[in-house]
N, C-alpha and C. Protein backbone atom coordinates (compact mmCIF):
# COMPACT_ATOMS: atom_id res chain seq x y z
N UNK A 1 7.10 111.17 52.23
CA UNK A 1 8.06 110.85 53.27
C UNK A 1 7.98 109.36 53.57
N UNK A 2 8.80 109.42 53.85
CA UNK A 2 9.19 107.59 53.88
C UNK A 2 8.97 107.45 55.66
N UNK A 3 8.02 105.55 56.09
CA UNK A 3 7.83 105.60 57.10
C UNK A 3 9.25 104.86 57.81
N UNK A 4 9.63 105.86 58.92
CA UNK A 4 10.80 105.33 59.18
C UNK A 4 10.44 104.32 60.47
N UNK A 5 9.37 104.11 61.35
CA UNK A 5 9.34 103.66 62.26
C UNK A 5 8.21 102.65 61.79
N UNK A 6 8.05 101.74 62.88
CA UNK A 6 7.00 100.78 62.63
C UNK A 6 5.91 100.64 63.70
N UNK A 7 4.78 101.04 63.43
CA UNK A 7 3.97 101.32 64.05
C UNK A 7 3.44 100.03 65.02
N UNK A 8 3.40 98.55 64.33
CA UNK A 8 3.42 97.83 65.62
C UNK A 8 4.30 97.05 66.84
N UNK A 9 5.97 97.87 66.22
CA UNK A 9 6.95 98.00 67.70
C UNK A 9 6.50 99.20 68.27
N UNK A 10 5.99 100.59 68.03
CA UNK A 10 5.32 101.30 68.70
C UNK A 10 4.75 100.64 70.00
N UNK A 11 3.49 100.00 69.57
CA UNK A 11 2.29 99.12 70.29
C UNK A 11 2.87 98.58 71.19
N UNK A 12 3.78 97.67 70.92
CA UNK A 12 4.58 96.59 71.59
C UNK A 12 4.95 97.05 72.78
N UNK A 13 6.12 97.92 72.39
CA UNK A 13 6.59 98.62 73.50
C UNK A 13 5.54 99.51 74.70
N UNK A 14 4.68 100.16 74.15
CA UNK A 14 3.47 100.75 75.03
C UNK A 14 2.64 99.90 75.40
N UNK A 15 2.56 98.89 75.86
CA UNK A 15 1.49 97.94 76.09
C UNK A 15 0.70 98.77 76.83
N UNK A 16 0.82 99.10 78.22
CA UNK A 16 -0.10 99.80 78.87
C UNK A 16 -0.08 101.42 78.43
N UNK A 17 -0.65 101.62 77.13
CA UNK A 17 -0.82 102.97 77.00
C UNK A 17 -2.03 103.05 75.38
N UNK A 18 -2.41 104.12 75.38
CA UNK A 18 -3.03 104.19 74.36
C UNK A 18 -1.82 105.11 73.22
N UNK A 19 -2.24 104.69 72.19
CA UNK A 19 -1.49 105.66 70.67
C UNK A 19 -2.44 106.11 70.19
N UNK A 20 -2.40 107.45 69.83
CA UNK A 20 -2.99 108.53 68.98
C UNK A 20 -2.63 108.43 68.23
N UNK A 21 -3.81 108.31 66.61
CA UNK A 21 -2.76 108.03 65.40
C UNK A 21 -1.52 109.35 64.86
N UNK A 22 -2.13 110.35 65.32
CA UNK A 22 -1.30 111.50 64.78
C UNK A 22 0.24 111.14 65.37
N UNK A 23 0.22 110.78 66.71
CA UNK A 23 1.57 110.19 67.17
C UNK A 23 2.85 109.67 66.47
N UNK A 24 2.51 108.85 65.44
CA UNK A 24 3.21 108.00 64.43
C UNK A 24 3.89 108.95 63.42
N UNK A 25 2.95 109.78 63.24
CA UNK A 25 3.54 111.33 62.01
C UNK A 25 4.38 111.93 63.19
N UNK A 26 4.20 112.41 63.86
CA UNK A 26 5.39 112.90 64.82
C UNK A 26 6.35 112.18 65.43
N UNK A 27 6.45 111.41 65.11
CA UNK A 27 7.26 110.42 66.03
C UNK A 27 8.30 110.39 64.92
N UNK A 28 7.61 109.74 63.62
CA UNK A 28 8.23 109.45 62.29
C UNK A 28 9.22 110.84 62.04
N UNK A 29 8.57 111.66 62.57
CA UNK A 29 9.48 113.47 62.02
C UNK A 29 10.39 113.51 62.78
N UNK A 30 10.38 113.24 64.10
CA UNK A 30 11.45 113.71 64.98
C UNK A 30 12.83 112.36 64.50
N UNK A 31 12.39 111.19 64.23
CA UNK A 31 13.10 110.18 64.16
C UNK A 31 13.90 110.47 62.74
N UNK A 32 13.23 110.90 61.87
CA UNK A 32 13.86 111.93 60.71
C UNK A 32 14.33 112.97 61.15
N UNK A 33 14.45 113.98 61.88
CA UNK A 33 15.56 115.19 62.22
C UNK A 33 16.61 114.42 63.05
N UNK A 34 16.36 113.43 63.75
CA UNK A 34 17.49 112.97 64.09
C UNK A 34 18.44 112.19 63.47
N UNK A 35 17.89 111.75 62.12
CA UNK A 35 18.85 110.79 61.52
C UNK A 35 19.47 112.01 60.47
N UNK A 36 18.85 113.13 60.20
CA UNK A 36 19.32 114.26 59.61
C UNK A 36 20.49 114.64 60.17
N UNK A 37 20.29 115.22 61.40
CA UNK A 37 21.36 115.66 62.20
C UNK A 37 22.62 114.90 62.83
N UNK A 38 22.55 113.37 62.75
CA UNK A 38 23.40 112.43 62.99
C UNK A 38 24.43 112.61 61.54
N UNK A 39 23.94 112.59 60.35
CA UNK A 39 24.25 112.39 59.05
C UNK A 39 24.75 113.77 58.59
N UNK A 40 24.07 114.66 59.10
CA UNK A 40 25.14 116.32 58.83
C UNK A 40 26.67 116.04 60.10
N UNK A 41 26.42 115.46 61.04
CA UNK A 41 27.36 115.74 61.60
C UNK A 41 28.94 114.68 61.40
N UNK A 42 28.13 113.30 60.92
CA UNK A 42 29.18 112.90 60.52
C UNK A 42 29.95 113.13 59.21
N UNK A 43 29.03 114.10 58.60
CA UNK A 43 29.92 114.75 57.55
C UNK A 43 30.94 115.96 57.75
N UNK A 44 30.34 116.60 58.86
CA UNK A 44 31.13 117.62 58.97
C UNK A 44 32.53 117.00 59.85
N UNK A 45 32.40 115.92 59.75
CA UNK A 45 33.60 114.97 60.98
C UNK A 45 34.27 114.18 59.83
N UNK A 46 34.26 114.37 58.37
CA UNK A 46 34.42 113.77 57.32
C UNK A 46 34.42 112.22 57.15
N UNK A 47 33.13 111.75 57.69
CA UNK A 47 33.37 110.67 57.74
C UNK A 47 31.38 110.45 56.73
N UNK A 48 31.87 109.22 55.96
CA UNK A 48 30.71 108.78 55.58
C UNK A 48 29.66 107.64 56.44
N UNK A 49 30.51 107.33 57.95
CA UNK A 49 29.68 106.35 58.66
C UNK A 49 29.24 107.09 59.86
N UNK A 50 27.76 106.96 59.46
CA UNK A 50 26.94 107.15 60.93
C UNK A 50 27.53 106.63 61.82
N UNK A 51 27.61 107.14 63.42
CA UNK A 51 28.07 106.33 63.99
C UNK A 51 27.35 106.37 65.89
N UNK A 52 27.30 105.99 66.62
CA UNK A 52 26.41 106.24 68.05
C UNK A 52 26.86 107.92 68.28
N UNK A 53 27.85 107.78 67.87
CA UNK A 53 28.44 109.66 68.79
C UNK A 53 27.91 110.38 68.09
N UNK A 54 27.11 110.25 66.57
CA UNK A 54 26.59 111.31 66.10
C UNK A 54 25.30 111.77 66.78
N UNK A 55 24.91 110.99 67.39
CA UNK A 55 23.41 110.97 68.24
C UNK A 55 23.77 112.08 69.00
């Protein structure tokens, strides 16, 4: 699986927090079902461009 997120804008953004590494694998999955489900839907809308409304 391909890493879709980047683990030190993670960091960045959480300054005051700790990250669990397992975090990054879940984070990475959900950020993959959502680009899944953005990309089924703009097909079923026959369109080949992702677009904000598929969110």
């Amino acid at each position: 699986m391909t890493d879709l997120i980047v683990k030190s804008a993670i960091k960045d953004q959480l300054t005051d927090q700790n990250v669990s590494a397992d975090f990054y694998d879940a984070l990475d999955s959900e950020v993959a079902d959502l680009l899944e489900k953005a990309a089924r839907r703009a097909n079923d809308n026959d369109r080949k461009t992702v677009q904000p409304r598929d969110l």
